[in-house]
C-alpha atoms as a PDB file:
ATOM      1  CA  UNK A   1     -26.478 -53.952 -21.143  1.00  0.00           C
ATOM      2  CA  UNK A   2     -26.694 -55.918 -24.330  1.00  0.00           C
ATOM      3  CA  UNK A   3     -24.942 -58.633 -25.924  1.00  0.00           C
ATOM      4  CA  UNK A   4     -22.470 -58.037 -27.984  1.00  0.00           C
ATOM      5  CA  UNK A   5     -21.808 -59.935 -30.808  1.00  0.00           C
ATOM      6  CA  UNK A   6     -19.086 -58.448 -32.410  1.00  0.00           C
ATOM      7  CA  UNK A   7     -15.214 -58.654 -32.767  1.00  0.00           C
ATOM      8  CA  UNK A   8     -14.244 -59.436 -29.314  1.00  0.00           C
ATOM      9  CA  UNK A   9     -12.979 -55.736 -27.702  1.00  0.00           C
ATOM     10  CA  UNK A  10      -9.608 -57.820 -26.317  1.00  0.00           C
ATOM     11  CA  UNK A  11      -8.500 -58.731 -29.662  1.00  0.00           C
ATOM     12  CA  UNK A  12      -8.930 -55.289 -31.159  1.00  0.00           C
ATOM     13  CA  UNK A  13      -7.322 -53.229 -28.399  1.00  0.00           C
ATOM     14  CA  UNK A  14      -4.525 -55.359 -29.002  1.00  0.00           C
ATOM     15  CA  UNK A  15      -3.946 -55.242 -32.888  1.00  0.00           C
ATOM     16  CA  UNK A  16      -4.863 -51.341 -32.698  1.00  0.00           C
ATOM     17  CA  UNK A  17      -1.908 -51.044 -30.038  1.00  0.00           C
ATOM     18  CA  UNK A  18       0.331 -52.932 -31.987  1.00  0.00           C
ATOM     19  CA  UNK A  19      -0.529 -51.348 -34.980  1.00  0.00           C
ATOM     20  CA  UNK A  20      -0.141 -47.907 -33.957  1.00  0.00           C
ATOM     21  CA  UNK A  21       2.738 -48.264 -32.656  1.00  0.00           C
ATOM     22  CA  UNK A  22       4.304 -49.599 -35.668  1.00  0.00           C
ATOM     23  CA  UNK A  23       2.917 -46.894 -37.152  1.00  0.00           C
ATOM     24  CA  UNK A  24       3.963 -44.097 -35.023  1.00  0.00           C
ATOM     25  CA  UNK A  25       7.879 -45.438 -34.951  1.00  0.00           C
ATOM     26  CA  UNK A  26       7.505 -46.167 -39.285  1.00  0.00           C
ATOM     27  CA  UNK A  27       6.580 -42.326 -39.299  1.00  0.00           C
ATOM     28  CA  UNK A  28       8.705 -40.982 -36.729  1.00  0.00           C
ATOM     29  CA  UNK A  29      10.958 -37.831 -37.787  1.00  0.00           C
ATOM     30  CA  UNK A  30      14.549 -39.413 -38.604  1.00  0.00           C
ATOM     31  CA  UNK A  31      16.112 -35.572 -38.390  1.00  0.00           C
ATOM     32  CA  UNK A  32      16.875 -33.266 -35.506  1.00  0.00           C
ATOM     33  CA  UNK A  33      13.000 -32.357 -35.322  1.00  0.00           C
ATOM     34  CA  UNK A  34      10.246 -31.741 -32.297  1.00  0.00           C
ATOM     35  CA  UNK A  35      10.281 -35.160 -30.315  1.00  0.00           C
ATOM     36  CA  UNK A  36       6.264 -36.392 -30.186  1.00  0.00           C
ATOM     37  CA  UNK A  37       6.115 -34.934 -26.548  1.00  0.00           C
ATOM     38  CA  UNK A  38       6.483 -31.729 -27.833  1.00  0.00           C
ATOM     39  CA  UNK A  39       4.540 -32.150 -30.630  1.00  0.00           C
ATOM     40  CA  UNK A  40       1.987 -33.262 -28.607  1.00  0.00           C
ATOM     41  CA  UNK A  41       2.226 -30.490 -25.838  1.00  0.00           C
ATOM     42  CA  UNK A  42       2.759 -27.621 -28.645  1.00  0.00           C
ATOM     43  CA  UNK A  43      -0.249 -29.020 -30.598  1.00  0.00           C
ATOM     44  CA  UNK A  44      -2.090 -28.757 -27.323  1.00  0.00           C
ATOM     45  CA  UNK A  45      -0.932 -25.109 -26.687  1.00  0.00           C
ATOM     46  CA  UNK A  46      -1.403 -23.869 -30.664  1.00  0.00           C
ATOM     47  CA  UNK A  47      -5.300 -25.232 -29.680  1.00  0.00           C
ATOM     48  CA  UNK A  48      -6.015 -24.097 -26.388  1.00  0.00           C
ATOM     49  CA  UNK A  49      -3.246 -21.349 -25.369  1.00  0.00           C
ATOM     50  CA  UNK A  50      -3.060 -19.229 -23.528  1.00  0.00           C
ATOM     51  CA  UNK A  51      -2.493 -22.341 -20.751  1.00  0.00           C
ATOM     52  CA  UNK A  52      -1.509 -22.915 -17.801  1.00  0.00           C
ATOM     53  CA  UNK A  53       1.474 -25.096 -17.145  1.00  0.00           C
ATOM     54  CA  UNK A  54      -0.561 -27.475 -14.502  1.00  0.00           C
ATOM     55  CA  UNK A  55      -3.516 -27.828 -17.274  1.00  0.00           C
ATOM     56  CA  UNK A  56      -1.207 -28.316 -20.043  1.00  0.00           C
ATOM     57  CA  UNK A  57      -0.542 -31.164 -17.863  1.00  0.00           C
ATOM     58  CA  UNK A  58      -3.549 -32.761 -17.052  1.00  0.00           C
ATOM     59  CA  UNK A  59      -4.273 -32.271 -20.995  1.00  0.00           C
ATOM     60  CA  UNK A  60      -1.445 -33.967 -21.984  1.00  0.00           C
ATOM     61  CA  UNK A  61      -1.740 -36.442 -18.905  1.00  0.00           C
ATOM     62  CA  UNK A  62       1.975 -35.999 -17.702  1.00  0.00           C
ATOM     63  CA  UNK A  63       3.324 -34.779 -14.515  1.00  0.00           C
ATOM     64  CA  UNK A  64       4.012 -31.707 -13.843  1.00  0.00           C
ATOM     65  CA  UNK A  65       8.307 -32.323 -14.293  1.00  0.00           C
ATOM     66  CA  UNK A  66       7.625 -33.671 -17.792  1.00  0.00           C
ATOM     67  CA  UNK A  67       5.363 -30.348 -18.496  1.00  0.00           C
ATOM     68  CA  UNK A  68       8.303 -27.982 -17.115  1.00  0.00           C
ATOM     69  CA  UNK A  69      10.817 -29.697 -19.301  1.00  0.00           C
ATOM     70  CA  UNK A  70       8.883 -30.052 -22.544  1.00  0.00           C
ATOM     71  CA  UNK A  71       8.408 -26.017 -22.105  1.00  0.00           C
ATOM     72  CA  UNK A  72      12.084 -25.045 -21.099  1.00  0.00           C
ATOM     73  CA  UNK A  73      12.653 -26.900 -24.401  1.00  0.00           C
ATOM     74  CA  UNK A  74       9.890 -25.555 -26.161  1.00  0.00           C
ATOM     75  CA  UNK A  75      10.821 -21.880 -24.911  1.00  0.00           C
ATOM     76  CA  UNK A  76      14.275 -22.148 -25.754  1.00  0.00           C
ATOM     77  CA  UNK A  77      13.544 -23.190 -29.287  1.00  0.00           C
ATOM     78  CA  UNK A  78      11.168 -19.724 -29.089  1.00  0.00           C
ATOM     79  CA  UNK A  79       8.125 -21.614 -30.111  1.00  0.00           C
ATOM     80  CA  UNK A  80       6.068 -21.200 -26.824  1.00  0.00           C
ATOM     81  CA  UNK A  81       6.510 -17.227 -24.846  1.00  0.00           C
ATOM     82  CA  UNK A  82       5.215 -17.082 -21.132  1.00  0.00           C
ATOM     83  CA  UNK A  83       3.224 -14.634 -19.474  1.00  0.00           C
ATOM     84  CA  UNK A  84       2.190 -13.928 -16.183  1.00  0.00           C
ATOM     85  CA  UNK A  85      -0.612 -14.718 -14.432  1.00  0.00           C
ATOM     86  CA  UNK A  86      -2.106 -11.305 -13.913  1.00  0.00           C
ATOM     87  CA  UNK A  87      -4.475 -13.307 -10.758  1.00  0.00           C
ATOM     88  CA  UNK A  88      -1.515 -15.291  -8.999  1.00  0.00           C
ATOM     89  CA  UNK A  89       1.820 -14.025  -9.686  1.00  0.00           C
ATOM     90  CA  UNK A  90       3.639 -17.343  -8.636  1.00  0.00           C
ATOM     91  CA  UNK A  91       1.886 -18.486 -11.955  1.00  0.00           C
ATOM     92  CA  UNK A  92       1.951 -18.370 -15.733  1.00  0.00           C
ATOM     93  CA  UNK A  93       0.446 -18.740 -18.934  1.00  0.00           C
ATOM     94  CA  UNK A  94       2.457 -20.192 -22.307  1.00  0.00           C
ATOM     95  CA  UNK A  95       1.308 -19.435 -25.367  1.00  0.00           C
ATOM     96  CA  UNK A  96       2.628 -20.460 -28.958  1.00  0.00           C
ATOM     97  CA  UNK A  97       4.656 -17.923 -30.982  1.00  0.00           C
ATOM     98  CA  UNK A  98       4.620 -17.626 -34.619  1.00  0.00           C
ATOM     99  CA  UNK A  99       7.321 -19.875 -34.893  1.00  0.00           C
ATOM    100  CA  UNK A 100       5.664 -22.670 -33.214  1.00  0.00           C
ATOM    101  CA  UNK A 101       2.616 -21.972 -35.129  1.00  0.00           C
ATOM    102  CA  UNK A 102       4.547 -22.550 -38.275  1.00  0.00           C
ATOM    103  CA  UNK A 103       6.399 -25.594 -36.354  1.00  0.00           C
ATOM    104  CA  UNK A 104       3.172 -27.877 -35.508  1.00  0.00           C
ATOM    105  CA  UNK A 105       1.678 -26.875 -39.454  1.00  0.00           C
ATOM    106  CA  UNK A 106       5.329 -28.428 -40.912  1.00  0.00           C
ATOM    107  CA  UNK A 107       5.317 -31.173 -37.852  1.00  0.00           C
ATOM    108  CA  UNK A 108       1.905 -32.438 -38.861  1.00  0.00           C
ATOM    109  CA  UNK A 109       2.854 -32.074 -43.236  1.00  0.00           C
ATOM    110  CA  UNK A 110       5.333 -34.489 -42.497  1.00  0.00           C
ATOM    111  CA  UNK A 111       3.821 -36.741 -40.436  1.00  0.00           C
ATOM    112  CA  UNK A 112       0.847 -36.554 -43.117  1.00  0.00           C
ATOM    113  CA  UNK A 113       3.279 -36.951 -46.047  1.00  0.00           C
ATOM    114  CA  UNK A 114       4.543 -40.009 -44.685  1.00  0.00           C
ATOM    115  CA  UNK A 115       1.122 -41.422 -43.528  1.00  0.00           C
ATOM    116  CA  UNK A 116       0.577 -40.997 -47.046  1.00  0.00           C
ATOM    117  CA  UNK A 117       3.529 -42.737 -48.668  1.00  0.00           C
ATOM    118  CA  UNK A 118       2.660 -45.540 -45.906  1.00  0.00           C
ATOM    119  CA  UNK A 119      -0.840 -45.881 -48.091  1.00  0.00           C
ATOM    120  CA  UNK A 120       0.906 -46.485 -51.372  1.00  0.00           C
ATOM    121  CA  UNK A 121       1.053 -49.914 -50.131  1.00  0.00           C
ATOM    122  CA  UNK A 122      -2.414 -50.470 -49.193  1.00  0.00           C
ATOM    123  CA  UNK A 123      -5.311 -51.429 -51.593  1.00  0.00           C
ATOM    124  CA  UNK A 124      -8.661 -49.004 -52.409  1.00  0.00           C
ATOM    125  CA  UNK A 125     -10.860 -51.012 -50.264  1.00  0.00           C
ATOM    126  CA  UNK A 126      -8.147 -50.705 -47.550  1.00  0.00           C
ATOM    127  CA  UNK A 127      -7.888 -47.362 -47.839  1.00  0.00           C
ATOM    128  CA  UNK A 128     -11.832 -46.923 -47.540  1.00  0.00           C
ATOM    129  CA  UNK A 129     -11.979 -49.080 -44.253  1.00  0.00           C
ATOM    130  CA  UNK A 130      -9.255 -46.313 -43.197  1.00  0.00           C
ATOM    131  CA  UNK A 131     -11.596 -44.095 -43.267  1.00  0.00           C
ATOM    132  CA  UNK A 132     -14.822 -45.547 -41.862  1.00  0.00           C
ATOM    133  CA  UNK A 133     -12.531 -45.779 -38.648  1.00  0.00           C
ATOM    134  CA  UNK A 134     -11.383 -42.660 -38.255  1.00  0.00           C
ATOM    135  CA  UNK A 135     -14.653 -40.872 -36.334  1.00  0.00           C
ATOM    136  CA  UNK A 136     -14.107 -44.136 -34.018  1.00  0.00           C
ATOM    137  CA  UNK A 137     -10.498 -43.640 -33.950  1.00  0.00           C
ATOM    138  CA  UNK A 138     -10.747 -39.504 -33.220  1.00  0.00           C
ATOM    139  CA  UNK A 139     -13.347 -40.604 -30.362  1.00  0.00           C
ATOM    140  CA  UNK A 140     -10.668 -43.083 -29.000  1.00  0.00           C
ATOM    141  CA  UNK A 141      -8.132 -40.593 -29.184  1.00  0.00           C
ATOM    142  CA  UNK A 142     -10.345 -38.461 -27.431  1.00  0.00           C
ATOM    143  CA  UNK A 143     -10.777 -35.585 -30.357  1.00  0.00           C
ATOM    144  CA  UNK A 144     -14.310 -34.381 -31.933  1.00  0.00           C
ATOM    145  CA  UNK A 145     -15.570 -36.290 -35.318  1.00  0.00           C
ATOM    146  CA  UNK A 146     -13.469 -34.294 -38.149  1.00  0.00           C
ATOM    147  CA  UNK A 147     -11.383 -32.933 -36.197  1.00  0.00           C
ATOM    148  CA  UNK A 148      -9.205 -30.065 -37.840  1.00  0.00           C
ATOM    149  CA  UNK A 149      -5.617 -31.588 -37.774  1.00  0.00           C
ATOM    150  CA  UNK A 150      -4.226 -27.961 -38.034  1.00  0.00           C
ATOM    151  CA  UNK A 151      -5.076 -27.513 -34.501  1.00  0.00           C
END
């Protein structure tokens, strides 16, 4: 293992943490939109769906009551439809609908639109370090380099 030399790891975790969330609660819907959990788990489904309720789980790194209540919600909005498991009939698949296609696409404009305004008060050269970070920052978050933000 080598020496490192940099920034010390400690000190960064905790400004990133801090700084995200003051990020996430400055962009944070203010209307009667999805809550981040079901961003997050609709996002997840739009991706990889047809899914299983127990892997939608371990994806989203929940337990399994948070996963059945994010979908009842989800379901009675009509973004996510279920359908059975045709290999174990006590299980099911949930898959997005058009409508919760169209809901993560608007869901992630807004958040983007007010990422955006959030830049207006940052310099060029801040925005450029912005961007060196973010292939660190998808890896962190556990997403490929580039990743398409549509899915």
């Amino acid at each position: 293992m080598t020496n490192h030399s940099g920034p010390d790891r400690s000190e960064v975790a905790a400004r990133l943490a801090l700084a995200v969330g003051r990020l996430n609660r400055r962009i944070r819907a203010t209307s009667d939109t999805l809550t981040p959990g079901q961003v997050s788990a609709l996002s997840t489904i739009v991706r990889d769906g047809p899914i299983r309720p127990g892997d939608l789980a371990r994806v989203e790194r929940v337990a399994a009551p948070t996963i059945t209540r994010l979908l009842a919600d989800l379901e009675t909005r009509k973004l996510v439809s279920r359908t059975s498991d045709p290999d174990d009939g006590r299980s099911f698949f949930v898959q997005s609908t058009e409508a919760g296609d169209e809901a993560i696409l608007r869901a992630r404009s807004e958040r983007a639109r007010r990422v955006l305004e959030l830049f207006h008060e940052l310099d060029d050269e801040q925005i450029d370090s912005l961007a060196a970070a973010l292939d660190a920052l998808d890896a962190a978050a556990g997403l490929s380099p580039a990743a398409d933000v549509r899915a």
